[in-house]
N, C-alpha and C. Protein backbone atom coordinates (compact mmCIF):
# COMPACT_ATOMS: atom_id res chain seq x y z
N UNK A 1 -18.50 -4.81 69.77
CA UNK A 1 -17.67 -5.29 70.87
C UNK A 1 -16.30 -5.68 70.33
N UNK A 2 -15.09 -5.28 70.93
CA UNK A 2 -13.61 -5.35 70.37
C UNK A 2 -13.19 -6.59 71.16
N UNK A 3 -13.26 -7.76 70.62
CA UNK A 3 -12.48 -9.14 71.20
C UNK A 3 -11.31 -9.24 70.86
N UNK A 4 -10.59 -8.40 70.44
CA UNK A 4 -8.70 -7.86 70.40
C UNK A 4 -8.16 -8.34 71.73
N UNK A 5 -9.38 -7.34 72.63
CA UNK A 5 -8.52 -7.33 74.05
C UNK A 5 -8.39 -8.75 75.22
N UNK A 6 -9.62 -9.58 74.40
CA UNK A 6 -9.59 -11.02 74.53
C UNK A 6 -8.82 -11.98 74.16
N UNK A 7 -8.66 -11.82 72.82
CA UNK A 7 -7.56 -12.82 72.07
C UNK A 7 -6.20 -12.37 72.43
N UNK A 8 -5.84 -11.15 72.89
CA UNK A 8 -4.41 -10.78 73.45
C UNK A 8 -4.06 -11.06 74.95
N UNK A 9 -5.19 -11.55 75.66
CA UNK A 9 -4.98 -12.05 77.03
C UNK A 9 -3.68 -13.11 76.95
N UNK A 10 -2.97 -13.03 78.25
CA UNK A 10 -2.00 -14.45 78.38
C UNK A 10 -3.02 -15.42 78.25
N UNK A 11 -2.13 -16.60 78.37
CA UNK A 11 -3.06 -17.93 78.59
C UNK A 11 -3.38 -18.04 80.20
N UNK A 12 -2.35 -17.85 80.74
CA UNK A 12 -2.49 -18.00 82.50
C UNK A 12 -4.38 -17.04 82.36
N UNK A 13 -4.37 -15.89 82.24
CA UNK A 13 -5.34 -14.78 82.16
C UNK A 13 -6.60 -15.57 81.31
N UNK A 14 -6.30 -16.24 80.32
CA UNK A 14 -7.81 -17.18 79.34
C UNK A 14 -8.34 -17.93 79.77
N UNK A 15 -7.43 -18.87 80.79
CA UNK A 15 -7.56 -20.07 81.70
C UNK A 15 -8.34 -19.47 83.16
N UNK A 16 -8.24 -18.53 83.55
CA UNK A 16 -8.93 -17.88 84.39
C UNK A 16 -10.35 -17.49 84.06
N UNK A 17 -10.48 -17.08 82.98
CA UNK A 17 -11.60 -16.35 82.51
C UNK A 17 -12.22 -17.69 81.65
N UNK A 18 -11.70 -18.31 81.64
CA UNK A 18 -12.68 -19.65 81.28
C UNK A 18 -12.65 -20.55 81.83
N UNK A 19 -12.01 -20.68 83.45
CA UNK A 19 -13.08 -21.13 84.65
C UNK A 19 -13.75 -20.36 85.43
N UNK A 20 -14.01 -19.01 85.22
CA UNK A 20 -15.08 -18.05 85.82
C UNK A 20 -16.06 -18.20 85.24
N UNK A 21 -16.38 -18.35 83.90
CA UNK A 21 -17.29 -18.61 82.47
C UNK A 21 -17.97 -19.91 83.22
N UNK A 22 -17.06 -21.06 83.31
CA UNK A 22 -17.30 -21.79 83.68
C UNK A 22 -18.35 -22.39 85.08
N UNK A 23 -17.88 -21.55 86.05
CA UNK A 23 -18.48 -21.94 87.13
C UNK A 23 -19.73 -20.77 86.86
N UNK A 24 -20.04 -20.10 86.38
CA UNK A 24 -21.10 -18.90 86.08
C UNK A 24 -21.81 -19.56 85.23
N UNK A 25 -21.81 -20.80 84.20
CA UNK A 25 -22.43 -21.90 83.59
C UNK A 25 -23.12 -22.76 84.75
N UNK A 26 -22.29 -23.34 85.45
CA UNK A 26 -22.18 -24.70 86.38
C UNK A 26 -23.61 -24.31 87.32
N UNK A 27 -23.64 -22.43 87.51
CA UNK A 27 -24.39 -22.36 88.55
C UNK A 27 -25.58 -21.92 87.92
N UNK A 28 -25.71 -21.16 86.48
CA UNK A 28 -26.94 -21.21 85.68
C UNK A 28 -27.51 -22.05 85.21
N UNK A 29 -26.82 -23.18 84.88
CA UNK A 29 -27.66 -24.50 84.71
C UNK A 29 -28.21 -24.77 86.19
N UNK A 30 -27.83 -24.79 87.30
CA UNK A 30 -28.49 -25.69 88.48
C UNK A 30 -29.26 -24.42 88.39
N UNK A 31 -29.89 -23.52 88.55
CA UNK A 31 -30.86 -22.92 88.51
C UNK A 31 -32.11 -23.12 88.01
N UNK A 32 -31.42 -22.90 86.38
CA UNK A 32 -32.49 -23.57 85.32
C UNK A 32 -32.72 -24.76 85.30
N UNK A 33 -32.01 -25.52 85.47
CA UNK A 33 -32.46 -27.10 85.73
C UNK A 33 -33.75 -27.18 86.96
N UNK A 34 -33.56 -26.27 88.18
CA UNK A 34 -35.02 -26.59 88.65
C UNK A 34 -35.80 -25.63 88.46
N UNK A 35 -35.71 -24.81 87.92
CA UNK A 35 -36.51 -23.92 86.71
C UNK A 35 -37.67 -24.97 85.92
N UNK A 36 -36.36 -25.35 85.19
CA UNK A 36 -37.37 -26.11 84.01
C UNK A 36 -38.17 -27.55 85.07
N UNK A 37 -37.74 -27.86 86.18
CA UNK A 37 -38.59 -29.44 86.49
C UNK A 37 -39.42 -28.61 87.45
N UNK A 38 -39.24 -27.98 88.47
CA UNK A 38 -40.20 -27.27 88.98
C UNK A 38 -41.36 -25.55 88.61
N UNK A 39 -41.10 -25.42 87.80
CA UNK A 39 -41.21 -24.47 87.35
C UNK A 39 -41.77 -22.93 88.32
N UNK A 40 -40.27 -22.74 88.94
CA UNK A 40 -40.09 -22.10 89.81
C UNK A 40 -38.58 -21.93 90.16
N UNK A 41 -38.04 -20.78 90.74
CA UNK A 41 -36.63 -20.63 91.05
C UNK A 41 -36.64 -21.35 92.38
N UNK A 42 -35.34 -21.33 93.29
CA UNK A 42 -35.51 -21.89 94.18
C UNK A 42 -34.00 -21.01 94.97
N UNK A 43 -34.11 -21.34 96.85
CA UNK A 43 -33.46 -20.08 97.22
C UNK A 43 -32.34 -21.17 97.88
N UNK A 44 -31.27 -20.57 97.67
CA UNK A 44 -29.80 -21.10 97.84
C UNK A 44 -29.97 -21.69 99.96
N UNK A 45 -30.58 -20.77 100.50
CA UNK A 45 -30.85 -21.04 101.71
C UNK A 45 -31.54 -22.78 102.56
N UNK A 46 -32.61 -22.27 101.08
CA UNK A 46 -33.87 -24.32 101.35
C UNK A 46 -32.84 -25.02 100.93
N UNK A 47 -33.60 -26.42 101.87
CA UNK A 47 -33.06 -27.51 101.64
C UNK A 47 -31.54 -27.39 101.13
N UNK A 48 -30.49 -26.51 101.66
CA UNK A 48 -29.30 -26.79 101.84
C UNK A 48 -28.50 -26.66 100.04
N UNK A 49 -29.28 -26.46 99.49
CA UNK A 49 -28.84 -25.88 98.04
C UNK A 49 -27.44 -25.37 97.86
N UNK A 50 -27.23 -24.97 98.94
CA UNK A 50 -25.86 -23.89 98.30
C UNK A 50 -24.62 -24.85 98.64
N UNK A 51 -24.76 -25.65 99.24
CA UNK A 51 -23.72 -26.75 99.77
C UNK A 51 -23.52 -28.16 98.52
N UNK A 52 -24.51 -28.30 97.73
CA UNK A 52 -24.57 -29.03 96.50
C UNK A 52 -24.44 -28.53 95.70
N UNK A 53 -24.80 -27.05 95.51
CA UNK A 53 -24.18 -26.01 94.51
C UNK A 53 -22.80 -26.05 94.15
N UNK A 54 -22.24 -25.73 95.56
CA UNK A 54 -20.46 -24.97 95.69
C UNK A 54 -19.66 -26.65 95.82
N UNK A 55 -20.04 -27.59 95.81
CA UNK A 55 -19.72 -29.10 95.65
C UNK A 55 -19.78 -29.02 94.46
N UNK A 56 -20.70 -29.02 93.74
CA UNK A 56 -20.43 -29.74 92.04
C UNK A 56 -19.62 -28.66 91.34
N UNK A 57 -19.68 -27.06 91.57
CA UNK A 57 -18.65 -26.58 91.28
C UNK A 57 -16.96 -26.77 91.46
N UNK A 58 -16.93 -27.21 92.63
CA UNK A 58 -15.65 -27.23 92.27
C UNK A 58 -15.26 -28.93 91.98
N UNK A 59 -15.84 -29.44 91.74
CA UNK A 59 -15.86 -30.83 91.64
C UNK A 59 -15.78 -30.80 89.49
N UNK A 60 -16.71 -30.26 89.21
CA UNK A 60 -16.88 -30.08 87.98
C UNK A 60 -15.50 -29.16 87.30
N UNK A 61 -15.02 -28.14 88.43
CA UNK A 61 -13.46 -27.36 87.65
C UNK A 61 -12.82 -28.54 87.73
N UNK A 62 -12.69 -28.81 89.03
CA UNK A 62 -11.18 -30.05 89.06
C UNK A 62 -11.71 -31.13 88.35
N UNK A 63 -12.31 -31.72 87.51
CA UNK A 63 -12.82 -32.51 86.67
C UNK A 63 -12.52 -31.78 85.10
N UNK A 64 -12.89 -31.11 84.43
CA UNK A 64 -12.87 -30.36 83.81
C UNK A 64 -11.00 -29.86 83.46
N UNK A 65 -10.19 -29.74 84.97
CA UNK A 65 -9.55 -29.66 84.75
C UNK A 65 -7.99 -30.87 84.64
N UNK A 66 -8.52 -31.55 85.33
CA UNK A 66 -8.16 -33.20 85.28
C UNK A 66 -8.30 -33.79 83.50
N UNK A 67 -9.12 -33.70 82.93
CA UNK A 67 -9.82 -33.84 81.76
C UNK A 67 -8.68 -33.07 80.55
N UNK A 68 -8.12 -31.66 81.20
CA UNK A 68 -7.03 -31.32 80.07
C UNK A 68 -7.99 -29.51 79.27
N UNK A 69 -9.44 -30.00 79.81
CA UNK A 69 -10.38 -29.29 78.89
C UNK A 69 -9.84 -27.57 78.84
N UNK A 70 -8.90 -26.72 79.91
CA UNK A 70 -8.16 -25.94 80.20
C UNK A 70 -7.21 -25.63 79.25
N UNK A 71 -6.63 -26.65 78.94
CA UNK A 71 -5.15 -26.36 78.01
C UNK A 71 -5.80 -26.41 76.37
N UNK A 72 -7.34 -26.69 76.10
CA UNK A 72 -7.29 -26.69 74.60
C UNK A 72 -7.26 -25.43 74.05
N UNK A 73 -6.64 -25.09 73.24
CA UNK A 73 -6.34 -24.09 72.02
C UNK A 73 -7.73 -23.90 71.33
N UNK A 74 -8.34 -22.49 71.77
CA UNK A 74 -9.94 -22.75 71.13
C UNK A 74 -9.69 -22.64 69.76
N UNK A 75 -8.69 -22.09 69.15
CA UNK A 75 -8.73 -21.89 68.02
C UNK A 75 -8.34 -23.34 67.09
N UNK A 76 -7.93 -24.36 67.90
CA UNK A 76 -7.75 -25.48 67.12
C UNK A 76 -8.91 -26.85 67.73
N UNK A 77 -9.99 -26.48 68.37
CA UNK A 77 -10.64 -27.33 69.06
C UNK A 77 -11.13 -27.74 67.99
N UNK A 78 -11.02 -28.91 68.52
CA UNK A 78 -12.17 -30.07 68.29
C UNK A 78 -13.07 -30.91 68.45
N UNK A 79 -13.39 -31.80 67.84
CA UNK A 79 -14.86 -32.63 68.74
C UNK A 79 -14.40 -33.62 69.71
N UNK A 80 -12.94 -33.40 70.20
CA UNK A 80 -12.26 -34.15 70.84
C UNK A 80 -12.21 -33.79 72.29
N UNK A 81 -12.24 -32.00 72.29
CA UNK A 81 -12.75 -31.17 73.42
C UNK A 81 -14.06 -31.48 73.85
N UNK A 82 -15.02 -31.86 73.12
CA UNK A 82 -16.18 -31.56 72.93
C UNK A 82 -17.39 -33.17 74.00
N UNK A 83 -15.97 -34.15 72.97
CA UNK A 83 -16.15 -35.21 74.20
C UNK A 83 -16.12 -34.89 75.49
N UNK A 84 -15.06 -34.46 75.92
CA UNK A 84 -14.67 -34.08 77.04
C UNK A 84 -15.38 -33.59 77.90
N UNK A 85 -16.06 -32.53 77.60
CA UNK A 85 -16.82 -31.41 77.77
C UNK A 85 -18.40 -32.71 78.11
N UNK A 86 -18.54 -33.64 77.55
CA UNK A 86 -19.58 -34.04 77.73
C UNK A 86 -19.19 -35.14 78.61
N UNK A 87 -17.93 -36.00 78.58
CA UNK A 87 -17.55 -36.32 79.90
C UNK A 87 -17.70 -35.50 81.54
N UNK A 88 -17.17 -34.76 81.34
CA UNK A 88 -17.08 -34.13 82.37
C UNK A 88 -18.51 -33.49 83.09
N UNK A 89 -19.48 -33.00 82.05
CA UNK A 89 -20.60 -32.57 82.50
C UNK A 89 -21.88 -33.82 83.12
N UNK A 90 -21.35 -35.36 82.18
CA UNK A 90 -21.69 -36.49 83.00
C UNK A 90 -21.71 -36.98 83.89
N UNK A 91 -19.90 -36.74 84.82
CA UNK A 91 -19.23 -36.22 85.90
C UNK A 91 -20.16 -35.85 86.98
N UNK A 92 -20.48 -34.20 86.17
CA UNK A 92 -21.13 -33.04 86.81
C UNK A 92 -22.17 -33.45 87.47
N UNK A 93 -23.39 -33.83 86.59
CA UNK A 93 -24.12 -34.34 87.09
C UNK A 93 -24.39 -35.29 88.15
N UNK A 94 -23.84 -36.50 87.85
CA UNK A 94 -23.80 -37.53 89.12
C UNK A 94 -23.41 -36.91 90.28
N UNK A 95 -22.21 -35.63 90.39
CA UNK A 95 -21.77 -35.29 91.41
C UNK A 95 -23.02 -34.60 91.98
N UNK A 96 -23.97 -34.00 91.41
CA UNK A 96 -25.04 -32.85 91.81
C UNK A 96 -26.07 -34.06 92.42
N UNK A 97 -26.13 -35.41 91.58
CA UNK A 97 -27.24 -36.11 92.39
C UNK A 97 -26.70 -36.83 93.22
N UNK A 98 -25.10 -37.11 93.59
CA UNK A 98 -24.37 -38.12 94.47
C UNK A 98 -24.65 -37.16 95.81
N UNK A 99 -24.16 -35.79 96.24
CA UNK A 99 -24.42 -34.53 96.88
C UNK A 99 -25.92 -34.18 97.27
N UNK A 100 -26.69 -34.11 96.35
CA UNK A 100 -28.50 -33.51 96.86
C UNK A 100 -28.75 -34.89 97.68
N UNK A 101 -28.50 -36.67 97.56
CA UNK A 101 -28.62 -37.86 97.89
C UNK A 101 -28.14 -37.85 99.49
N UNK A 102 -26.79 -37.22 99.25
CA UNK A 102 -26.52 -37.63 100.73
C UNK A 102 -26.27 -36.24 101.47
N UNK A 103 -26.63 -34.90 101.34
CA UNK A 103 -26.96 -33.91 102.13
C UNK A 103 -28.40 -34.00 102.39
N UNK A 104 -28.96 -34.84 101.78
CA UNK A 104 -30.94 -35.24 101.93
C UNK A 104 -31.42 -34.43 101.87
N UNK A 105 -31.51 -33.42 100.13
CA UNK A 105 -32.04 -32.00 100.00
C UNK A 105 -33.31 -32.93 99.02
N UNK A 106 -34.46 -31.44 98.92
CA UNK A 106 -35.36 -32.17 98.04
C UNK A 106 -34.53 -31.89 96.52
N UNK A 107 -34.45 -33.00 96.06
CA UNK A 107 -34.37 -32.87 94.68
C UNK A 107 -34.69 -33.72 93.41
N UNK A 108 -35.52 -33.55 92.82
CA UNK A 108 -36.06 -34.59 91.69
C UNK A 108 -35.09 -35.12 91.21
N UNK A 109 -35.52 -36.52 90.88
CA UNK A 109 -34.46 -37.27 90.21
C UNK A 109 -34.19 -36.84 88.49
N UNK A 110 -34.88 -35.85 87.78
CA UNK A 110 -34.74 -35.55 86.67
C UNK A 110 -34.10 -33.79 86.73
N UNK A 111 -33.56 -33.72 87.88
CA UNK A 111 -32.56 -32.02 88.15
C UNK A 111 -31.81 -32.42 87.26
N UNK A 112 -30.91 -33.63 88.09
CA UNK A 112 -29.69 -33.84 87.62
C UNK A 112 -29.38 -34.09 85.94
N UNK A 113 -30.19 -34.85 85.48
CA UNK A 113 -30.35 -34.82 84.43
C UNK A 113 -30.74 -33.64 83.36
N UNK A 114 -31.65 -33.10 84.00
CA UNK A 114 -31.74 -31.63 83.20
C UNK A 114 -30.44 -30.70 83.16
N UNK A 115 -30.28 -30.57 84.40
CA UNK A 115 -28.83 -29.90 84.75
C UNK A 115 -27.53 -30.09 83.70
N UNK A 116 -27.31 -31.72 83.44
CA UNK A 116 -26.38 -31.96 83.20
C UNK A 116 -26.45 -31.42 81.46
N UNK A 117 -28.28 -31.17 80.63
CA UNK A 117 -27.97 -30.97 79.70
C UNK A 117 -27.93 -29.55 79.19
N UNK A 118 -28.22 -28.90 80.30
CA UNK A 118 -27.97 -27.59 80.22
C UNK A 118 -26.55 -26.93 80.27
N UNK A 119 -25.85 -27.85 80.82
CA UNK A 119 -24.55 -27.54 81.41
C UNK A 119 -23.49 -27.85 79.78
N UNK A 120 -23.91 -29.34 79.51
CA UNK A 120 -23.53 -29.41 78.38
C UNK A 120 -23.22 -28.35 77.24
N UNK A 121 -24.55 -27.97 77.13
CA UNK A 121 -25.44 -26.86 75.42
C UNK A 121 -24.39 -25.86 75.93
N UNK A 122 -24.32 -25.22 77.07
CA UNK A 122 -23.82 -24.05 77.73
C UNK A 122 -22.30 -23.67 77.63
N UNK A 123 -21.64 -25.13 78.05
CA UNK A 123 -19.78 -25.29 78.13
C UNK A 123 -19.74 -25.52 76.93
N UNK A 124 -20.39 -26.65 76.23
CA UNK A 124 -19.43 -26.90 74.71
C UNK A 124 -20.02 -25.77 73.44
N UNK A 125 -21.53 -25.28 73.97
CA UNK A 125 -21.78 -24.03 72.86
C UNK A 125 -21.06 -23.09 73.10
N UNK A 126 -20.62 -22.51 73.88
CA UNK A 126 -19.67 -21.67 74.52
C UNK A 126 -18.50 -21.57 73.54
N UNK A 127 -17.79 -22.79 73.77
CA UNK A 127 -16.50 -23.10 73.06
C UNK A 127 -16.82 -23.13 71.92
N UNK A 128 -17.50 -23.64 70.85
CA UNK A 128 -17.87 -23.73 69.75
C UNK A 128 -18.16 -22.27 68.87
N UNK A 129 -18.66 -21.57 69.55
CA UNK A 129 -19.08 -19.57 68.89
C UNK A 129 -18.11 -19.27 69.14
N UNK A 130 -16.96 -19.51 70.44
CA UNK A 130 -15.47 -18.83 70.30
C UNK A 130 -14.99 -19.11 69.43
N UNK A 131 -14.59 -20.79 68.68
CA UNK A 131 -14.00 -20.99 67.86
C UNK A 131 -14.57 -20.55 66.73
N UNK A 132 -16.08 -20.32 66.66
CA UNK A 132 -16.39 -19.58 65.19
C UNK A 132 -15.77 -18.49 64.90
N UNK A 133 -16.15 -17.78 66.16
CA UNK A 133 -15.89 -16.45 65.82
C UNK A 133 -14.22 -15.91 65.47
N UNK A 134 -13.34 -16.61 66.43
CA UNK A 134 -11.90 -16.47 66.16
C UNK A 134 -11.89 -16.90 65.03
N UNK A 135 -12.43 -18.06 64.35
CA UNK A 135 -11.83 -18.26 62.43
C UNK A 135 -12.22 -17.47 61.97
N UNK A 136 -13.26 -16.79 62.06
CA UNK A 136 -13.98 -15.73 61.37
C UNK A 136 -12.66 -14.48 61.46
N UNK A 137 -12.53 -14.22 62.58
CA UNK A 137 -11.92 -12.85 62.54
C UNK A 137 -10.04 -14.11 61.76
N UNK A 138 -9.61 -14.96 62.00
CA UNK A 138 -8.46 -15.33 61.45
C UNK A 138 -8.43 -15.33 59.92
N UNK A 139 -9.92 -15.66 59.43
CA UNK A 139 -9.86 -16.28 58.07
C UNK A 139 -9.81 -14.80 57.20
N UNK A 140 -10.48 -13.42 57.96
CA UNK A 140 -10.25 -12.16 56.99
C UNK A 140 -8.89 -11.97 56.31
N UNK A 141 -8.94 -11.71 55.28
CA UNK A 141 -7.78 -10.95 54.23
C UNK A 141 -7.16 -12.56 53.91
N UNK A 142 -7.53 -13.70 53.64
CA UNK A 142 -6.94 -14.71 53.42
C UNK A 142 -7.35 -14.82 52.00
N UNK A 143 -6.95 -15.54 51.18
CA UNK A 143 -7.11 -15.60 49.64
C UNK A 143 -7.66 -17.12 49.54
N UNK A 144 -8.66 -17.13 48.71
CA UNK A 144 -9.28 -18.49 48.38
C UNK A 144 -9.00 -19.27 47.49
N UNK A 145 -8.43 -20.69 47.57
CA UNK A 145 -7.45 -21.25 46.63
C UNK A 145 -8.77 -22.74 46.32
N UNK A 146 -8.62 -23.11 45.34
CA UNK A 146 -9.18 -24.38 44.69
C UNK A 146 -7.67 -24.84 44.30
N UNK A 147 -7.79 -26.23 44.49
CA UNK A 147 -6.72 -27.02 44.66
C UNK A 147 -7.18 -27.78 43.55
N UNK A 148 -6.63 -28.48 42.25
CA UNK A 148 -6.91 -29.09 40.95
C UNK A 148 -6.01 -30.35 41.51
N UNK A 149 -6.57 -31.25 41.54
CA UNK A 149 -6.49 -32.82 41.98
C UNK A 149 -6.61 -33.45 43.53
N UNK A 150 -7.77 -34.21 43.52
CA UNK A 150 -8.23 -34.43 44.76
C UNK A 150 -7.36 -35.67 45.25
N UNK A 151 -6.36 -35.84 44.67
CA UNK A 151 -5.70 -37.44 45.58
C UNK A 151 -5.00 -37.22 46.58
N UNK A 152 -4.05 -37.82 46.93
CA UNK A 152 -3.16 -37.98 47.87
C UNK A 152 -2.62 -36.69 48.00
N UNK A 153 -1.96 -35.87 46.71
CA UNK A 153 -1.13 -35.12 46.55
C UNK A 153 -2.43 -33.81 46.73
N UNK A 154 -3.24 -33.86 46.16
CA UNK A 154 -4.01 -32.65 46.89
C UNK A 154 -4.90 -32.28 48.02
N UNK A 155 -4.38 -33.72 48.70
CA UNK A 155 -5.03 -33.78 50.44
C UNK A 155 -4.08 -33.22 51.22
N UNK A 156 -2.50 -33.50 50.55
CA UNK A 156 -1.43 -33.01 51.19
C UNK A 156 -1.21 -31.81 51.59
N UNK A 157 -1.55 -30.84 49.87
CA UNK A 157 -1.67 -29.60 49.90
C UNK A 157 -2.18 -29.17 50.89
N UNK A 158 -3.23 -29.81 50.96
CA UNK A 158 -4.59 -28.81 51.13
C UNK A 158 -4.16 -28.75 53.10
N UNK A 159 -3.85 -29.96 53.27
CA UNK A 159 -3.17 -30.36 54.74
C UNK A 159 -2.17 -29.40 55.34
N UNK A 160 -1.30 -29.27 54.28
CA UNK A 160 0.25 -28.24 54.37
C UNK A 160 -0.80 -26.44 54.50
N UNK A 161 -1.65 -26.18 53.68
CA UNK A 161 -1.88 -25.00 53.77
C UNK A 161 -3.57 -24.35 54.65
N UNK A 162 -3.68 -25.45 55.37
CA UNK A 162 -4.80 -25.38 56.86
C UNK A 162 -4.27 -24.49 57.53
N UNK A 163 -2.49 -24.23 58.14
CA UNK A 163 -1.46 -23.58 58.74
C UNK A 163 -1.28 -22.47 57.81
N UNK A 164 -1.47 -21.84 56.74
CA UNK A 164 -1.45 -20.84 56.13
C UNK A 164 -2.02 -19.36 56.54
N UNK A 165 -1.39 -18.80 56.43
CA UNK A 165 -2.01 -17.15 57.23
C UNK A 165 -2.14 -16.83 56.55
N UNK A 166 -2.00 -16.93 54.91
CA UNK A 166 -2.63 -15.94 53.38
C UNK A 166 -3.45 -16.98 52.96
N UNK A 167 -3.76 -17.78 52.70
CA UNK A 167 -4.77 -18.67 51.80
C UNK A 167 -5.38 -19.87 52.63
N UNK A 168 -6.76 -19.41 51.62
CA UNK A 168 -7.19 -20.46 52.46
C UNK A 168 -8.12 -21.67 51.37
N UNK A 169 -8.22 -23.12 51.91
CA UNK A 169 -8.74 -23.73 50.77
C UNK A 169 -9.91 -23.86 50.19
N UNK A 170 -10.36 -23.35 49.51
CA UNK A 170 -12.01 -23.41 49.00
C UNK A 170 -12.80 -24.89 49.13
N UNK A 171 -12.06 -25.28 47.93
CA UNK A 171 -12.88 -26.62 47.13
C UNK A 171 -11.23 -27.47 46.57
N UNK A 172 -12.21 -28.48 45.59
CA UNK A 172 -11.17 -29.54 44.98
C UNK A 172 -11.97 -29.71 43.81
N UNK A 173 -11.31 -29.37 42.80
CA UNK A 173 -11.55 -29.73 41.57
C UNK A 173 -10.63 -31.21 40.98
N UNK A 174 -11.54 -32.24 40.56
CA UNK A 174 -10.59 -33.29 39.59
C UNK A 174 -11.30 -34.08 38.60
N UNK A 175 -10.98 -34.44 37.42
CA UNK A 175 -11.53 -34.58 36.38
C UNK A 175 -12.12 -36.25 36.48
N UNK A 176 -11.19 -37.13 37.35
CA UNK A 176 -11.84 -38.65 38.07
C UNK A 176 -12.78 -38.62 38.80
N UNK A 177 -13.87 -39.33 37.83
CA UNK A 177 -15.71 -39.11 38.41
C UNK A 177 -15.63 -39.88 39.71
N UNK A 178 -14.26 -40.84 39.33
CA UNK A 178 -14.53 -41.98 40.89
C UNK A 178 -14.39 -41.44 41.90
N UNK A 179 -14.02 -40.10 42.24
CA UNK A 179 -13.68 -39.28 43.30
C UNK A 179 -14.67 -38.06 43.52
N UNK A 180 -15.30 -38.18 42.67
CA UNK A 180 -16.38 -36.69 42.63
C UNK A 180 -17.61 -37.24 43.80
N UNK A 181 -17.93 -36.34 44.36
CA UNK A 181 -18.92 -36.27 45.63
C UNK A 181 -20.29 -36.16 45.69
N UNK A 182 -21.15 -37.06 45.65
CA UNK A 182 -22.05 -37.38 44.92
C UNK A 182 -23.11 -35.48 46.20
């Protein structure tokens, strides 16, 4: 599979395609969520399903997108997204049991909860294999550098050349045991 034609998308175009991702998550977790507590699918028609469905969806984008979680740079994410991502799917949830509560659909009090951790594994694993995979394809043809002194001055380095498009940092070699890593 050629993810060229992915990583060359605009951002307007990434931001699209990762709230389509998104709501195609939002609505496979509420599936599987009463999957896994009932163990059975269930039809968008009963008990008014599709109206608590298309609620926590867009409740969960504009949350999600309130949150900033839109504008992160997958290639520089962090566990800072990742919060977020678990904010928001906390969000998610309450909205799915605030909604099934007062449309008076049947719904176990452990959906929402299942839901919300499916939704979780789903949005932030998601993001997490993108960002693997983009270092993976960034880090090819880069040169592997060991940096000889672990102090200040070779945290700096090593800091200054994270932003490097030819090298990349291995390890830290330094001859002070007080610094060696047990």
């Amino acid at each position: 599979m050629n993810l060229n034609k992915i990583w060359r998308l605009s951002r307007p175009k990434k931001r699209f395609l990762s709230v389509a991702i998104d709501a195609v998550f939002i609505s496979l977790s509420f599936y599987l969520a009463f999957w896994a507590r009932l163990g059975r699918s269930i039809s968008l028609s009963e008990s008014n399903y599709i109206y608590i469905l298309g609620g926590t969806i867009l409740v969960t984008i504009y949350v999600f997108t309130r949150l900033g979680l839109y504008r992160a740079i997958l290639r520089y994410l962090t566990f800072h997204a990742l919060a977020v991502v678990s904010i928001g799917t906390a969000i998610s949830a309450a909205t799915f049991g605030l909604l099934a509560f007062y449309i008076d659909s049947f719904v176990p009090r452990s959906v929402p909860i299942i839901y919300g951790s499916f939704l979780c594994l789903l949005c932030g694993g998601s993001r997490l294999l993108v960002r693997v995979l983009l270092s993976e394809v960034l880090n090819r043809g880069r040169k592997k550098v060991l940096i000889y002194g672990a102090g200040s001055a070779g945290r700096q380095l090593a800091q200054a050349m994270r932003s490097s498009d030819t090298h990349k940092v291995e390890a830290f070699v330094d001859e002070d045991v007080a610094i060696k890593n047990p």
